[in-house]
Protein backbone atom coordinates (compact mmCIF):
# COMPACT_ATOMS: atom_id res chain seq x y z
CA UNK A 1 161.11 46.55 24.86
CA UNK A 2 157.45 46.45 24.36
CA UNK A 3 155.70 43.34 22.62
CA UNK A 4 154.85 44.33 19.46
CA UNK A 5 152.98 40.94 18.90
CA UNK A 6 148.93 41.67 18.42
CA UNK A 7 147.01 40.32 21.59
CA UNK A 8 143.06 40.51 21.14
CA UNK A 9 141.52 40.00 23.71
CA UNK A 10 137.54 39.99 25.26
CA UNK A 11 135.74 37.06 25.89
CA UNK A 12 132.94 37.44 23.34
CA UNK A 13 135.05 38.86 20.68
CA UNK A 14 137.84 35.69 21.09
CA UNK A 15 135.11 33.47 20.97
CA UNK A 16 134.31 34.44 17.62
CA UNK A 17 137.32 34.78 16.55
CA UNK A 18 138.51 31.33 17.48
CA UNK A 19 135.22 30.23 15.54
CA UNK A 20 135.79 32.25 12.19
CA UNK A 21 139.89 32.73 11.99
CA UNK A 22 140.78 29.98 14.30
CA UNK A 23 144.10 29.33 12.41
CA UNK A 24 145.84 32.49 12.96
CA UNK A 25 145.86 32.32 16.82
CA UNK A 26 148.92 30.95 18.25
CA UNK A 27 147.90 30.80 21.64
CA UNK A 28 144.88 31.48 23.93
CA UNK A 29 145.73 32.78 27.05
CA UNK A 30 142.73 32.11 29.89
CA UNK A 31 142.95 33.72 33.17
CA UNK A 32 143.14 31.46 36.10
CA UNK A 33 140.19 33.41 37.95
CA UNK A 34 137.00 33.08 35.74
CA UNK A 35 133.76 31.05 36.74
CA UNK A 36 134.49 27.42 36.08
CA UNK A 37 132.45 27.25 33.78
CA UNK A 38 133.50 30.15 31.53
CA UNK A 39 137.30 28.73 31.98
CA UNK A 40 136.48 25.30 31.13
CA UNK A 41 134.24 26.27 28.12
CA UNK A 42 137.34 28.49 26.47
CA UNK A 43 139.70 25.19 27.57
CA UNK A 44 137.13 23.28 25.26
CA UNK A 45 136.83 25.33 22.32
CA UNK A 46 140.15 25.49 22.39
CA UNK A 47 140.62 22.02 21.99
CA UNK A 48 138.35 21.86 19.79
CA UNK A 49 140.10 23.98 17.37
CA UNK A 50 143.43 22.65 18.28
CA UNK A 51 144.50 25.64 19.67
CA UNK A 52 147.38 25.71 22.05
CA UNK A 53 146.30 27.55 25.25
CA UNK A 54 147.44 28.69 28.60
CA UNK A 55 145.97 29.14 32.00
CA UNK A 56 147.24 31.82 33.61
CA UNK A 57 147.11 35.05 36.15
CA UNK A 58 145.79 38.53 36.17
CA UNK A 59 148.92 39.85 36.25
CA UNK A 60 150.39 37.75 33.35
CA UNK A 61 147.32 39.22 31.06
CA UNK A 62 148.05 42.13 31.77
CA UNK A 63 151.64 42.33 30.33
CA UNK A 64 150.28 41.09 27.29
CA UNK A 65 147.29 43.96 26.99
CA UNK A 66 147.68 46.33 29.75
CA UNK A 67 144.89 47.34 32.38
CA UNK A 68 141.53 46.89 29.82
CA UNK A 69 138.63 45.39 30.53
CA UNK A 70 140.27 41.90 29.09
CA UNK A 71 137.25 39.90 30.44
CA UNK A 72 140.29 37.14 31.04
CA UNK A 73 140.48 36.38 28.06
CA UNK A 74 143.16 37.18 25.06
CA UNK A 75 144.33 35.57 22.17
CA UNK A 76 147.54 35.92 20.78
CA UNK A 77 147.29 35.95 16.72
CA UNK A 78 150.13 35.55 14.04
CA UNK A 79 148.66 38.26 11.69
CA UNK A 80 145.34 39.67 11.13
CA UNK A 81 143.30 38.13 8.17
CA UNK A 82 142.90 40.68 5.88
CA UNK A 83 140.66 40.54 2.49
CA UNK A 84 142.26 40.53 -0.93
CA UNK A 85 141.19 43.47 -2.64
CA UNK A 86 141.17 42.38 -6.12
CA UNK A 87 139.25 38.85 -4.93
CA UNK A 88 136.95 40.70 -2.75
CA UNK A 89 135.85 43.22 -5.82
CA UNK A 90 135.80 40.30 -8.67
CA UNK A 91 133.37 38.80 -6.71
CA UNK A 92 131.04 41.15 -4.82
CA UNK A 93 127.25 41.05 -6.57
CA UNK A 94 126.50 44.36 -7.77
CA UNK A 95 123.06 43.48 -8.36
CA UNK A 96 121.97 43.92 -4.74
CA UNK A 97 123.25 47.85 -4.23
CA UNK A 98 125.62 47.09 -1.84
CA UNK A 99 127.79 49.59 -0.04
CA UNK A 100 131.47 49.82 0.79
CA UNK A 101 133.07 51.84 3.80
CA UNK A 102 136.32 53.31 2.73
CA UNK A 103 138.17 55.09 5.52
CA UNK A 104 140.95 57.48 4.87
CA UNK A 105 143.58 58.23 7.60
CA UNK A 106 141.66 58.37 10.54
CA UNK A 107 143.77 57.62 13.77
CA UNK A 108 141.45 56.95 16.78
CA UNK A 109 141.23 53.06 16.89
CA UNK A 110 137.90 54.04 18.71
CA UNK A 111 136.50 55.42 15.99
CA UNK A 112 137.71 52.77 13.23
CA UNK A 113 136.19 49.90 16.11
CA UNK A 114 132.79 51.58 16.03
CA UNK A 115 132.93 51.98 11.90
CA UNK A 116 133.18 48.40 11.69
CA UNK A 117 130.93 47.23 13.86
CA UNK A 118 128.17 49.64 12.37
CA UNK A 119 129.02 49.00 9.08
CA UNK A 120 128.73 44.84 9.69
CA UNK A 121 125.54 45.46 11.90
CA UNK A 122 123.65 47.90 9.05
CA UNK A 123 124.79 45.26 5.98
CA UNK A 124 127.83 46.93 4.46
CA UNK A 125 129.81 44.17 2.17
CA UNK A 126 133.47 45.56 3.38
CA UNK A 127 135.77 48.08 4.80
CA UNK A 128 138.63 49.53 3.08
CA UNK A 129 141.19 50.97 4.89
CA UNK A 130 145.01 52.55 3.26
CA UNK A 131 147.64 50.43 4.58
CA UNK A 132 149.74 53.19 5.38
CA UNK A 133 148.66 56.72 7.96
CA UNK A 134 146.03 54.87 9.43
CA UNK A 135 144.69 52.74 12.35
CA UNK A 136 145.09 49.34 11.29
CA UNK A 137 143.28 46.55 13.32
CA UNK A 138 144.63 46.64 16.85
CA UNK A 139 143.56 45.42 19.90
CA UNK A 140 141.61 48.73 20.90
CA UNK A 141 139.92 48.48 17.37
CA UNK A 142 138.99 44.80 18.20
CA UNK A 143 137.34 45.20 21.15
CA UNK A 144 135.44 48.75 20.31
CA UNK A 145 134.35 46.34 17.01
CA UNK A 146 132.84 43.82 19.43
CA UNK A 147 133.76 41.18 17.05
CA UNK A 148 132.67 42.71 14.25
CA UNK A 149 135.74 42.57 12.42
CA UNK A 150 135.41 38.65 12.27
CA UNK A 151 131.98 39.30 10.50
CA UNK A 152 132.70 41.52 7.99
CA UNK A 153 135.45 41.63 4.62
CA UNK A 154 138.73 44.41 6.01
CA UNK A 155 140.71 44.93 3.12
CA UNK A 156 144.00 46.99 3.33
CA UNK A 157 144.70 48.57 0.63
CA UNK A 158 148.43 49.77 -0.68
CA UNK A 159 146.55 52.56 -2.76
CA UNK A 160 142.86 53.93 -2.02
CA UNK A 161 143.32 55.29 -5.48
CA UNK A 162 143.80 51.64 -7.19
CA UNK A 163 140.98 49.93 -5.14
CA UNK A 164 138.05 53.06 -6.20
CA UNK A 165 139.39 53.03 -9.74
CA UNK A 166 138.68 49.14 -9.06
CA UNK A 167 135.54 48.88 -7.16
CA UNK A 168 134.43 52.35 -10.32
CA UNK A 169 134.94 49.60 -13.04
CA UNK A 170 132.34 47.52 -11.19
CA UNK A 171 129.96 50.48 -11.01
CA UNK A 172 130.54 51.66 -7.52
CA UNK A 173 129.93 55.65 -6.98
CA UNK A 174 131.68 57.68 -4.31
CA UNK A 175 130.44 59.82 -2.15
CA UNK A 176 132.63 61.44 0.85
CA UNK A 177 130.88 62.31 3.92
CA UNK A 178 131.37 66.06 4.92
CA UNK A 179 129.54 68.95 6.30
CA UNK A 180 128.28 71.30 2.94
CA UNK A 181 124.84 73.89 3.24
CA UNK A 182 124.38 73.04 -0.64
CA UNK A 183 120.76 71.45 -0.48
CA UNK A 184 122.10 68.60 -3.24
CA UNK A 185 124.61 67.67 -0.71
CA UNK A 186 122.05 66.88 1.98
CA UNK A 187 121.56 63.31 2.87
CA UNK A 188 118.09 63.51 2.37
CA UNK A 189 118.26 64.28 -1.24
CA UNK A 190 120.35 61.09 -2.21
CA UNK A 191 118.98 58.34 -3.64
CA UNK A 192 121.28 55.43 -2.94
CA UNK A 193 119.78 53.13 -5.94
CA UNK A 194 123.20 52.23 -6.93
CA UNK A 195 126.58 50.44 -5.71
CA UNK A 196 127.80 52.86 -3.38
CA UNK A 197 131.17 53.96 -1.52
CA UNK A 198 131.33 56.07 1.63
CA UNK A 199 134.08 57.48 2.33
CA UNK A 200 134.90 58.47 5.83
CA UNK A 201 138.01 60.91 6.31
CA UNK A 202 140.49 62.20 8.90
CA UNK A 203 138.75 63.32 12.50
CA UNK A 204 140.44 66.56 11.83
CA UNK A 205 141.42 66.86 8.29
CA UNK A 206 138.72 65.13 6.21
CA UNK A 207 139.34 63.24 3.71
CA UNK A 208 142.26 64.05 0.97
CA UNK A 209 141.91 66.28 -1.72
CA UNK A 210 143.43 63.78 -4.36
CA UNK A 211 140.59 61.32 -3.27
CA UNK A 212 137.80 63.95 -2.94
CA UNK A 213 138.63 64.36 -6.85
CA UNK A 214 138.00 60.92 -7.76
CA UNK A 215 134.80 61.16 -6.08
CA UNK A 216 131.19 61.67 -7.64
CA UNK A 217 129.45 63.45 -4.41
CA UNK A 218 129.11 64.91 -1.03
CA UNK A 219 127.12 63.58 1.92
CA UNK A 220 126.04 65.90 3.91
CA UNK A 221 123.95 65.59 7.53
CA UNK A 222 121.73 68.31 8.83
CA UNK A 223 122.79 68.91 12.07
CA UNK A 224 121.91 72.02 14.35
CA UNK A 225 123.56 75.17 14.68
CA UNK A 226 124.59 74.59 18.58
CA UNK A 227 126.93 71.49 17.47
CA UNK A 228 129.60 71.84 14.85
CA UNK A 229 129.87 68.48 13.79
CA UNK A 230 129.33 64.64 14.35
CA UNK A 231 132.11 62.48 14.89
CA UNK A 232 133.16 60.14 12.30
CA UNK A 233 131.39 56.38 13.17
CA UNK A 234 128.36 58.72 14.36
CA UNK A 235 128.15 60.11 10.99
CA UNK A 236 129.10 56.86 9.12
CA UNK A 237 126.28 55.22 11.22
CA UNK A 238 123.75 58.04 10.26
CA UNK A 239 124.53 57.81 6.61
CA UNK A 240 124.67 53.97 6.39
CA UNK A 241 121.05 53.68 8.08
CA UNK A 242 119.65 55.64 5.45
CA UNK A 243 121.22 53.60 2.63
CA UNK A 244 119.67 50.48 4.50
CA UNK A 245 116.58 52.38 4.69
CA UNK A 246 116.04 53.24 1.24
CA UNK A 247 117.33 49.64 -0.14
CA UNK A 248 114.74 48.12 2.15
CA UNK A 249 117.87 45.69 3.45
């Protein structure tokens, strides 16, 4: 029967998790192999954050994450920390324009990873992801993140519908990133002056029709005619740069 426990693993990404979330890991698991001092720096922090930990082999990591790049490291956690919605929007400062990244049902962990780690590196204030038909945070989405996820508010959400009508009442706009030759809909001819949601949908579907409705605009990015379209963190990171760009973040 396969462990359904969640294992995150990578050396950088553990570290920082052990220094942000270090209560929710239940064990560290440290390959036998590393330089000295790597091993007896992770023994330390561990300690440090009274964090029971094991020593072990390369071939006991491995039943815990499969062959990955593990970097002999992994960290087994009781539950990932996720941001209450209702806290998170009471007290975000709408003052400063900030920007939200809601993603809806996109299923490469890949792609969720690399959302989060450009929406934490360009300044957005959270991600929102549905709790249900969607990549939650895994160990692919961990690692892809490069710790990001320890950086930044993840919020999963039972509704995307409650936490827009939400995050609307605060004075949040919506705009859903898709392809559209209307000149209105072009990037370029935003102005994001205002608290503002991106919403990122399905790699093959886009984003639902019940939350396209409950949103104020499209996003579109001039691409040429010999590609049909950017992938989803691309775009996200393409849109979110210009936001950051025009709020002088």
């Amino acid at each position: 029967m396969k462990d359904k426990r969640l294992y995150l693993y990578g050396g950088h990404s553990v570290k920082e998790l052990i220094q942000s979330h270090a209560k929710i890991i239940t064990r560290l698991y440290i390959r036998d192999t590393l330089e000295k001092n790597t091993l007896d720096g992770f023994r330390e922090l561990a300690k440090i954050a009274k964090i029971p930990f094991s020593v072990v082999s390369g071939k006991d990591i491995n039943r815990y994450v499969g062959d990955v790049n593990d970097q002999g490291v992994v960290a087994l956690v009781s539950k990932f920390p996720y941001t209450d919605l209702e806290e998170f929007v009471e007290n975000i400062n709408i003052k400063k324009n900030p920007s939200v990244i809601i993603m809806d049902s996109l299923e490469d962990p890949h792609n969720v990873g690399a959302i989060i780690r450009t929406a934490a590196g360009l300044g957005a204030s959270a991600v929102i992801i549905p709790k249900d038909n969607q990549v939650s945070i895994t160990q692919t989405v961990f690692k892809v993140s490069a710790g990001a996820v320890n950086h930044i508010p993840i919020i999963q959400a039972g509704s995307l519908t409650k936490a827009m009508n939400l995050l609307k009442k605060k004075g949040f706009w919506f705009g859903v990133l898709d392809k559209s030759s209307k000149k209105e809909d072009s990037l370029f001819s935003h102005s994001f002056k205002a608290p503002t949601a991106f919403i990122v949908g399905n790699e093959g579907k886009g984003v639902k029709t019940s939350i396209r409705n409950e949103s104020d605009f499209v996003v579109s990015i001039p691409i040429s005619e010999k590609v049909e379209s950017y992938n989803a963190s691309v775009s996200l990171a393409i849109v979110l740069y210009e936001w950051r760009r025009q709020n002088k973040k």
